[in-house]
Protein backbone atom coordinates (compact mmCIF):
# COMPACT_ATOMS: atom_id res chain seq x y z
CA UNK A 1 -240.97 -123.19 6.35
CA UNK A 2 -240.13 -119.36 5.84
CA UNK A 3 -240.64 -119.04 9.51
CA UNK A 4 -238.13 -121.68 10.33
CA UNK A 5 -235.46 -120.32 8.14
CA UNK A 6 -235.92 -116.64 8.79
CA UNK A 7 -235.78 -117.91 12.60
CA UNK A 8 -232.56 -119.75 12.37
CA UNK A 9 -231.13 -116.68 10.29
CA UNK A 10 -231.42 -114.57 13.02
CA UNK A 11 -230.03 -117.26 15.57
CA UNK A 12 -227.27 -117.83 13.62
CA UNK A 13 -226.18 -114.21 13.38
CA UNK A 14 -226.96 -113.62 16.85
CA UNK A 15 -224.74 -117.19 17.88
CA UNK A 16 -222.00 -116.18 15.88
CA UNK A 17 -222.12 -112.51 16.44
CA UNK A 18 -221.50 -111.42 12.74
CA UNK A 19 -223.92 -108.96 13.18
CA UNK A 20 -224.98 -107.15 16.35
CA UNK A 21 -227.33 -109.05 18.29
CA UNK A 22 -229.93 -106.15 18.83
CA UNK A 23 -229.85 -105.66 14.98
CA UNK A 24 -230.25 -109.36 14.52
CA UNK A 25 -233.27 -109.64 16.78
CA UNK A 26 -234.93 -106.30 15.70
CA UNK A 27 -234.14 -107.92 11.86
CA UNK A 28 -235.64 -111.39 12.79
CA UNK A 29 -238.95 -109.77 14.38
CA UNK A 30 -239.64 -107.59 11.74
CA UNK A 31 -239.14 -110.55 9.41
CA UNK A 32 -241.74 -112.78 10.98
CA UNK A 33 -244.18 -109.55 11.04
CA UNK A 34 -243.31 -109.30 7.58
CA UNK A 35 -243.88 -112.84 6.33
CA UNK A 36 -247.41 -113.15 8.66
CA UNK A 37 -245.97 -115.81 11.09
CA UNK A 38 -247.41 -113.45 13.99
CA UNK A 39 -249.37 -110.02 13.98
CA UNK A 40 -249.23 -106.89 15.55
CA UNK A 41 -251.80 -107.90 18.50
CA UNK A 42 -249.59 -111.73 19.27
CA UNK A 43 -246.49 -110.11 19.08
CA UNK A 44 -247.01 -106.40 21.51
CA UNK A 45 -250.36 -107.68 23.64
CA UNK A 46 -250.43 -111.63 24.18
CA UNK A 47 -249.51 -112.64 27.51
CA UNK A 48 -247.95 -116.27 25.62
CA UNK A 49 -246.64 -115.19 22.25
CA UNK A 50 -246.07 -111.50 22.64
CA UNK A 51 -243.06 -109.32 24.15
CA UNK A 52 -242.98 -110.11 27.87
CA UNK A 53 -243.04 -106.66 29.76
CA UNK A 54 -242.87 -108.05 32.84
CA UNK A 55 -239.26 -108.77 32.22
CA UNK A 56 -238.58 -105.52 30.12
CA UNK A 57 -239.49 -103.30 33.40
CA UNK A 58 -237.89 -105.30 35.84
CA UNK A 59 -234.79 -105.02 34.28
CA UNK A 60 -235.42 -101.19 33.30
CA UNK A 61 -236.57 -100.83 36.96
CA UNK A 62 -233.03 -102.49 38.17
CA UNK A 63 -230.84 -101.00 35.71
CA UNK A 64 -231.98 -97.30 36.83
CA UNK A 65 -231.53 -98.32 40.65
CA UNK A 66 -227.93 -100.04 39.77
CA UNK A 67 -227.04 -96.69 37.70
CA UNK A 68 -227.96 -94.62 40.88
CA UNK A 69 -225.89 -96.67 43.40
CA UNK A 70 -223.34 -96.28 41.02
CA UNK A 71 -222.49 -93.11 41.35
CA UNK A 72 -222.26 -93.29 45.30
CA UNK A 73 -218.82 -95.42 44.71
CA UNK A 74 -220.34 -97.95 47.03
CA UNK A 75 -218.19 -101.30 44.87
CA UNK A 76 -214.92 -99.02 44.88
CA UNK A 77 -215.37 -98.77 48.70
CA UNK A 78 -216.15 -102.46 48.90
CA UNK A 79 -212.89 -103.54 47.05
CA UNK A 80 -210.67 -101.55 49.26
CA UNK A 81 -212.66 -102.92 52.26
CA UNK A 82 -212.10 -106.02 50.98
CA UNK A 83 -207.99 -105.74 50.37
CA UNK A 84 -207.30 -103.97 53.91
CA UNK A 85 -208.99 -106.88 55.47
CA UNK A 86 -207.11 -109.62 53.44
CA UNK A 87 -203.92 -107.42 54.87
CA UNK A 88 -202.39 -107.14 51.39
CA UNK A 89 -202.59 -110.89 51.21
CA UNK A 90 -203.51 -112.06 47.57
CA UNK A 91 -206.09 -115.01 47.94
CA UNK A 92 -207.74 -114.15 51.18
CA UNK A 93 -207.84 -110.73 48.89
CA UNK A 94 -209.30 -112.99 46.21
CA UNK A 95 -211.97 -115.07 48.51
CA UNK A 96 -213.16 -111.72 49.53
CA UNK A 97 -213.86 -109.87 45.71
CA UNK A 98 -215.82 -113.48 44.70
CA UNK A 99 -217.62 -113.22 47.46
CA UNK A 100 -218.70 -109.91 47.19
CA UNK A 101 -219.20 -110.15 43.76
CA UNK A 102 -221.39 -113.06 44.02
CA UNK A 103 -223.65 -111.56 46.70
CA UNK A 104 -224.05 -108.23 44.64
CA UNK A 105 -224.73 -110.07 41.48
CA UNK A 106 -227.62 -112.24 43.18
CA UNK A 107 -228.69 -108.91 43.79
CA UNK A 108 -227.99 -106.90 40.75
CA UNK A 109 -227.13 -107.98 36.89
CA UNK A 110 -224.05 -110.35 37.09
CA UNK A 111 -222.20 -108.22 34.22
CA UNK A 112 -222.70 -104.86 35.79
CA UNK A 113 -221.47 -105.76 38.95
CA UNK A 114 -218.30 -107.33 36.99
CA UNK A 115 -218.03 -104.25 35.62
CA UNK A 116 -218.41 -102.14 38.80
CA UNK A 117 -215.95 -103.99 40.77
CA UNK A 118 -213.41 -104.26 37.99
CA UNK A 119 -212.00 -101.14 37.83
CA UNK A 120 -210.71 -101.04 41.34
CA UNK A 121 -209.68 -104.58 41.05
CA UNK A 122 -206.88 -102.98 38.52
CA UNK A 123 -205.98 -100.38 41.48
CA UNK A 124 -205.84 -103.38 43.53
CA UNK A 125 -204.04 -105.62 42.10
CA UNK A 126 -201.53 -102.99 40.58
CA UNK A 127 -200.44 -102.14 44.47
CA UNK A 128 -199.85 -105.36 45.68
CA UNK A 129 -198.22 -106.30 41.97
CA UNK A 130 -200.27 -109.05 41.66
CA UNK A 131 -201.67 -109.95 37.92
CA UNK A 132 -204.84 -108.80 37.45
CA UNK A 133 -206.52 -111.33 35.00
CA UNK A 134 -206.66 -114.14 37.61
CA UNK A 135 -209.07 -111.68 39.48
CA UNK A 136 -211.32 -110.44 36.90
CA UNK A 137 -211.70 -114.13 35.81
CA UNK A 138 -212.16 -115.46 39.19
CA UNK A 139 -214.99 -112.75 39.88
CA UNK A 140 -216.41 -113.24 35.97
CA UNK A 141 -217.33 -116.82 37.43
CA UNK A 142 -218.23 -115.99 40.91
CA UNK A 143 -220.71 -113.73 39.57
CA UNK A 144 -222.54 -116.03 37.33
CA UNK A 145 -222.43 -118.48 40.15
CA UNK A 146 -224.18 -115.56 42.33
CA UNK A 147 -226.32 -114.48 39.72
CA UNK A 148 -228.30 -117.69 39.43
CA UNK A 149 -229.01 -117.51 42.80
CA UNK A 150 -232.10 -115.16 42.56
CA UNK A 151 -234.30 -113.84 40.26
CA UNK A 152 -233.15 -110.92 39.84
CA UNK A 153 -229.52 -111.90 39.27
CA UNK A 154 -229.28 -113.00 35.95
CA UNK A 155 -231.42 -112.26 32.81
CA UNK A 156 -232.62 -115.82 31.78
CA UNK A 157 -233.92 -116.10 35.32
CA UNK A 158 -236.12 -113.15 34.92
CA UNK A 159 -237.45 -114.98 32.01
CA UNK A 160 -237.70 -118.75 33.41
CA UNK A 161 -239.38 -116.86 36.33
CA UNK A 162 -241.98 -115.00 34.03
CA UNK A 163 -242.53 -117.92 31.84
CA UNK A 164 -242.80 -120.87 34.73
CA UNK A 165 -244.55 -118.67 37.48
CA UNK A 166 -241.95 -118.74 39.85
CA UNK A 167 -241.24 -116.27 42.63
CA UNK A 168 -238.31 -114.66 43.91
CA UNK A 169 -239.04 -116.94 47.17
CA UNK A 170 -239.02 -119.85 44.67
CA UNK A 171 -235.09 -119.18 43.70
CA UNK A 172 -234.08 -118.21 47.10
CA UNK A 173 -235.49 -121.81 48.05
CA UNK A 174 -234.39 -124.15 45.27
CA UNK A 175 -231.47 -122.40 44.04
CA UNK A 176 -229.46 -120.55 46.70
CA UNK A 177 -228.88 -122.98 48.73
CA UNK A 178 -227.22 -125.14 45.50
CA UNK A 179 -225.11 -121.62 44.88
CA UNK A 180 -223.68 -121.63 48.44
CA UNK A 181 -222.30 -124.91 48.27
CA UNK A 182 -221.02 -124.12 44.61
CA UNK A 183 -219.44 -120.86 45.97
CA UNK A 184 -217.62 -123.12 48.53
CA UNK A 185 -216.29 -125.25 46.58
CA UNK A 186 -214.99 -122.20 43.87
CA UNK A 187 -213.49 -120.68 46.71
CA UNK A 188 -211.95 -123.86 47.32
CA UNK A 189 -210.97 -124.10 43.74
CA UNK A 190 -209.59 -120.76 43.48
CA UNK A 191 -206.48 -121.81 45.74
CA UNK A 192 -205.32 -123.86 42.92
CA UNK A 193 -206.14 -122.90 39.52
CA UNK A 194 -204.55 -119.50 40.28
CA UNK A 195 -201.97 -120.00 42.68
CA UNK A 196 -199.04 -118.73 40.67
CA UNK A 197 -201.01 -114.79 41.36
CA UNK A 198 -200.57 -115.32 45.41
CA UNK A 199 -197.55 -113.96 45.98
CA UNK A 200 -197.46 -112.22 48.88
CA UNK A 201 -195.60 -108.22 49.53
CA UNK A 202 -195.27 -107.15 52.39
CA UNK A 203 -193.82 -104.05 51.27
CA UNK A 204 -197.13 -103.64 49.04
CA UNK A 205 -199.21 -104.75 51.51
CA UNK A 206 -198.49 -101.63 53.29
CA UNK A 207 -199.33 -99.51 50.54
CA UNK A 208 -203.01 -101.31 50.22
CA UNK A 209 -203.00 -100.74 54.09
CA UNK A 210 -202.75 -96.92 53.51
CA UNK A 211 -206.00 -96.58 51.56
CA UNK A 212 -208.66 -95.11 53.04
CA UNK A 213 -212.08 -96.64 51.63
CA UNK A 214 -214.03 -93.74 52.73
CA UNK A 215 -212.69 -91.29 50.35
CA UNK A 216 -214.34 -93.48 47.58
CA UNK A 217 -217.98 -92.97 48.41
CA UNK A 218 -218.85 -89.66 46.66
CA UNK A 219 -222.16 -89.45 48.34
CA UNK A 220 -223.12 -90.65 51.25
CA UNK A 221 -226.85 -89.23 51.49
CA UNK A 222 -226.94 -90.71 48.10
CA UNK A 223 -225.68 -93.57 49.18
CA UNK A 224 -228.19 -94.77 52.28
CA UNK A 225 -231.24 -93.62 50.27
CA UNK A 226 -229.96 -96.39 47.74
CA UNK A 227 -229.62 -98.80 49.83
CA UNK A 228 -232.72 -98.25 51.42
CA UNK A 229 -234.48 -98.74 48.71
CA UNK A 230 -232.49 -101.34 47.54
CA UNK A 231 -233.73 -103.30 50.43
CA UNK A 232 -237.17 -102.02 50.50
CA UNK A 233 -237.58 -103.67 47.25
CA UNK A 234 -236.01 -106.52 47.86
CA UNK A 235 -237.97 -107.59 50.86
CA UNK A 236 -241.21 -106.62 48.55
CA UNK A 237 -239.93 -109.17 46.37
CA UNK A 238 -240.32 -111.75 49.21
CA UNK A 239 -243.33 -110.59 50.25
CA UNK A 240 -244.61 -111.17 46.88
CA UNK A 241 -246.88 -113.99 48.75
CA UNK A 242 -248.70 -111.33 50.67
CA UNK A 243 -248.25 -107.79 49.41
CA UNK A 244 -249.48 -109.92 45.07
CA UNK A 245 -247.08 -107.35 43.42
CA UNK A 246 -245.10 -108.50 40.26
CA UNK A 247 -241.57 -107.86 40.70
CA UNK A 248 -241.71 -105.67 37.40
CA UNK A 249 -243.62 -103.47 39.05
CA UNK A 250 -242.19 -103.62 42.22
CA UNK A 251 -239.07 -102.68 40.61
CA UNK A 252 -240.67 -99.74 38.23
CA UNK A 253 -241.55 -98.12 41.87
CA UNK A 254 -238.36 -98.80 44.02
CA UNK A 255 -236.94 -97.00 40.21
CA UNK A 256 -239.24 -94.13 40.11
CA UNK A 257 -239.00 -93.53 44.10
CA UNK A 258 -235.25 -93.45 44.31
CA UNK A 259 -235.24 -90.72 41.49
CA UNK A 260 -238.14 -88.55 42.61
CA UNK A 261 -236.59 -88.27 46.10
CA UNK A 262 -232.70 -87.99 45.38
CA UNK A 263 -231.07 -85.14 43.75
CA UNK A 264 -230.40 -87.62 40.76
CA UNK A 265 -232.19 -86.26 37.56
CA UNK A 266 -234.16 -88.14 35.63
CA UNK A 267 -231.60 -87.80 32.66
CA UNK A 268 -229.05 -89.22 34.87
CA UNK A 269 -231.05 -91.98 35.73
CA UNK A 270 -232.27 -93.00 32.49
CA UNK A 271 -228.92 -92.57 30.78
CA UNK A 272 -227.47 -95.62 32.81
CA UNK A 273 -229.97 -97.93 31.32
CA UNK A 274 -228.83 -100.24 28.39
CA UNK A 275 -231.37 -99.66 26.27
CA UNK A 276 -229.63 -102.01 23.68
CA UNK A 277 -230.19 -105.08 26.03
CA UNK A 278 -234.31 -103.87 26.46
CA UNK A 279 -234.67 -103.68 22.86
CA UNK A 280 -232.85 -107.23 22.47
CA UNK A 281 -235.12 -109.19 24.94
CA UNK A 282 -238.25 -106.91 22.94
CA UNK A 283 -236.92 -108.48 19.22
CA UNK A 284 -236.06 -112.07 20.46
CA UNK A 285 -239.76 -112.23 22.34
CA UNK A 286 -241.31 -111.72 18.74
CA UNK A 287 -238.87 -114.03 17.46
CA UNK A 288 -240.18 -116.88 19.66
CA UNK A 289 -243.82 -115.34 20.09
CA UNK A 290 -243.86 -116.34 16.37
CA UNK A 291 -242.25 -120.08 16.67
CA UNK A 292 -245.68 -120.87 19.26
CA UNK A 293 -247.81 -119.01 16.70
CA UNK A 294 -246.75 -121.29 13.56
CA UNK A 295 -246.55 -124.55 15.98
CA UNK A 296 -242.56 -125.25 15.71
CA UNK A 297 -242.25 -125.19 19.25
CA UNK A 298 -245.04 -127.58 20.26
CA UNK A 299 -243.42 -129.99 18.09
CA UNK A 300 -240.12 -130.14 19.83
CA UNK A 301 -242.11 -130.52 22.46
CA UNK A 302 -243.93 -133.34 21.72
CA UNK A 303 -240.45 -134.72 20.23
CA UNK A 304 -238.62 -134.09 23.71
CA UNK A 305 -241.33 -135.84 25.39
CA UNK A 306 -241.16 -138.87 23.02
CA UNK A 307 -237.22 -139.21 23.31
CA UNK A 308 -237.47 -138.99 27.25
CA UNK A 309 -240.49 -140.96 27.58
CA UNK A 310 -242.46 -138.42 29.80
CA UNK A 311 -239.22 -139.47 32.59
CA UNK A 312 -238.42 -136.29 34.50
CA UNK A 313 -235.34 -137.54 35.56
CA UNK A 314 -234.42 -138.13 32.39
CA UNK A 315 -235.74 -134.76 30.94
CA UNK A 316 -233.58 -132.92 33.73
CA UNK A 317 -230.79 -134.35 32.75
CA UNK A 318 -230.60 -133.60 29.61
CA UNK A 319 -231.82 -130.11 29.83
CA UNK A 320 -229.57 -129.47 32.21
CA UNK A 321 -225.80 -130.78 30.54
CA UNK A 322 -227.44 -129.75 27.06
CA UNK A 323 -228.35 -126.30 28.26
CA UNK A 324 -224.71 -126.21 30.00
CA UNK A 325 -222.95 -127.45 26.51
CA UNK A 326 -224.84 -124.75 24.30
CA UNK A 327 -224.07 -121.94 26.40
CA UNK A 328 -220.95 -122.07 27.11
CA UNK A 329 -221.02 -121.64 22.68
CA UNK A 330 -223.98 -119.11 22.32
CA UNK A 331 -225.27 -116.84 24.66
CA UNK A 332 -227.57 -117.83 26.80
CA UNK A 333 -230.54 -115.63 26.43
CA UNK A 334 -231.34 -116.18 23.39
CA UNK A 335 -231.17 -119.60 24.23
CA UNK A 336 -233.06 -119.80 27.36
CA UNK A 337 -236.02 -117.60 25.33
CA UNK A 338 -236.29 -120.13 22.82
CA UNK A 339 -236.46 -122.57 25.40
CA UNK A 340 -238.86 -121.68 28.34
CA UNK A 341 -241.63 -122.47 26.04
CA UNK A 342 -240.47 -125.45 25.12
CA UNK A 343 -239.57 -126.65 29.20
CA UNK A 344 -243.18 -124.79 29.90
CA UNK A 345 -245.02 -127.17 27.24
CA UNK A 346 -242.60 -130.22 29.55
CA UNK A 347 -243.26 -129.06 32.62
CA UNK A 348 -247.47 -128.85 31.63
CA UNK A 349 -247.31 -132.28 30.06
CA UNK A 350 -246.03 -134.06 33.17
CA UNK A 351 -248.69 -132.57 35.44
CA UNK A 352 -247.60 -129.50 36.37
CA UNK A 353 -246.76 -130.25 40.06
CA UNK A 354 -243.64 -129.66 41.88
CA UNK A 355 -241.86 -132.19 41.15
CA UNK A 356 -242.32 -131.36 37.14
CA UNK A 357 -240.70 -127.64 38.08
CA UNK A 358 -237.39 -129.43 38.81
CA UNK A 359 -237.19 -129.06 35.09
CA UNK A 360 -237.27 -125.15 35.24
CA UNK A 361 -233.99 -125.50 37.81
CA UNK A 362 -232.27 -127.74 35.44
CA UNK A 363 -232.51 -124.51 32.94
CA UNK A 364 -231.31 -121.87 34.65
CA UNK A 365 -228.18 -124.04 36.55
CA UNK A 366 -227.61 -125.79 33.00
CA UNK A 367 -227.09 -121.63 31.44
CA UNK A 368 -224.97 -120.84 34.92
CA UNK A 369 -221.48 -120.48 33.43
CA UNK A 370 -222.33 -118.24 30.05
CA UNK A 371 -220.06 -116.31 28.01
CA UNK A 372 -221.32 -113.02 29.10
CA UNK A 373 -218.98 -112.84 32.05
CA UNK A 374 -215.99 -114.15 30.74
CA UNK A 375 -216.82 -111.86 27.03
CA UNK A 376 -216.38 -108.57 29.47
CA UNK A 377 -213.44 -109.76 31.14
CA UNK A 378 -211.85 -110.28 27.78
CA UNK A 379 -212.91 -106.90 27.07
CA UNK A 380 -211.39 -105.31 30.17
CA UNK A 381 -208.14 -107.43 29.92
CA UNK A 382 -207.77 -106.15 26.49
């Protein structure tokens, strides 16, 4: 019982944001240390109940690679790319940011690459004297549609990957082609929900034509060695099948290689990670390492088995529009923490096959439009 309502405590301060969310997980681990509901050796060393490290150094190992091809102004080149060949013109201008912000987010965080491509979206938009928030918007969503795409794109994937034993190949597979057809569609969309931004300059247009991209890449030596990496870990990622390396440590390397052989020091590197995020995803682990210890979430299992009858179609369903419902109101790892145990205990309980894993995609597309995206935006609009 004091497990339960320490537990929701912390959930509801981390859902409503009264306190900050690192403070409320941190607060809501150390409570369920405190009060015996998990130990020392369940909560920092158990591969089922304990904080998964596989997902803290695959995100440290990104975030330190994403910091570095930062500084090369790589996204600032990218958006003027992008707006000399739309010719000034404001949706083909548009088609062209979504896109690219839905192919870097499959390959970076979704909210970084919001936040890279953001600031020269203001530039942008400020030339051709177009409003900006249609943009930002447009790109918040196109990057959580990109993000779900891969593992590595978006957060709760990392963790329905750890949790359900599913490979970067396994994303690329199931879920890419999905995010394709939804990116066709947006595009589509885009036309009309902001068509009062596409008014066209020609005047303006010329200005955007003047820019030269080039000057915005800082360092181009910098820049290559990046990317190479970039891609060298990427296709280790795929070759997961044959080369047996987790992506955590896949990433740790591609991390640790870029720094030791660039002129980047290891200050620089390390000061781009968000440590707040890391210590998060440590806190909330505990949290739900201690929920399996004391039984709470075997019982919604068994519940969620009874109400759906052991019917995966059924089970998929309603994962997926409940998961979609509850974050779009909280966000959405937390959420997907609490329940990859729960969709693990689902998936085990009707056999374990492929066809039970459908319910691990019905997770991470029912969490594909979270706040996160749309939270920054607000931030940058404001």
């Amino acid at each position: 019982m004091e497990t339960e309502v320490g537990e929701r405590g912390a959930y509801a301060l981390i859902a409503t944001e009264r306190v900050h969310r690192v403070a409320a997980a941190l607060g809501g681990a150390g409570i369920m240390l405190l009060i015996h509901a998990t130990d020392a050796e369940a909560a920092f060393f158990s591969q089922h109940t304990g904080v998964d490290w596989n997902v803290v150094f695959l995100l440290l190992g990104m975030m330190v690679i994403v910091g570095v091809l930062k500084q090369t102004g790589v996204f600032e080149y990218l958006a003027i790319w992008a707006a000399k060949r739309a010719r000034g013109r404001p949706y083909r201008l548009m088609v062209l940011l979504v896109v690219i912000t839905a192919v870097a987010s499959a390959l970076l965080d979704n909210v970084t690459t919001v936040l890279l491509i953001a600031p020269v979206t203001f530039l942008v938009c400020e030339r051709l004297a177009v409003p900006v928030a249609p943009f930002l918007i447009a790109e918040a969503m196109a990057s959580n549609i990109g993000g779900t795409a891969t593992l590595v794109g978006d957060p709760p994937n990392i963790i329905i990957a750890s949790r359900g034993g599913l490979t970067f190949n396994d994303f690329l597979v199931h879920l890419a082609p999905l995010i394709v057809l939804l990116m066709v569609v947006f595009v589509a969309l885009c036309r009309f929900l902001f068509r009062g931004a596409f008014t066209h300059d020609p005047a303006r247009a010329a200005d955007v034509m003047a820019l030269d991209e080039r000057e915005a890449i800082t360092d181009r030596r910098l820049l290559w060695q990046s990317l190479a990496v970039l891609a060298l870990v990427l296709v280790a990622f795929v070759l997961h099948p044959v080369l047996h390396y987790e992506p955590s440590v896949v990433a740790i390397l591609g991390a640790g290689f870029l720094v030791a052989a660039t002129r980047v020091t290891a200050e620089e590197a390390i000061s781009e990670v968000e440590w707040p995020t890391l210590t998060f995803f440590a806190g909330l682990f505990v949290m739900v390492g201690a929920l399996v210890e004391t039984g709470v979430i075997e019982q919604v299992s068994r519940a969620a088995v009874e109400a759906t009858e052991g019917r995966i179609g059924v089970t998929a369903t309603g994962l997926l529009w409940g998961s979609a419902a509850i974050s779009a109101i909280v966000d959405n790892i937390p959420y997907v923490a609490t329940m990859s145990p729960i969709v693990a205990d689902l998936v085990n309980a009707a056999g374990g096959g492929e066809q039970a894993r459908v319910l691990w995609w019905a997770l991470a597309l029912g969490d594909l439009f979270d706040r996160r995206g749309l939270i920054t935006t607000h931030l940058l609009l404001t």
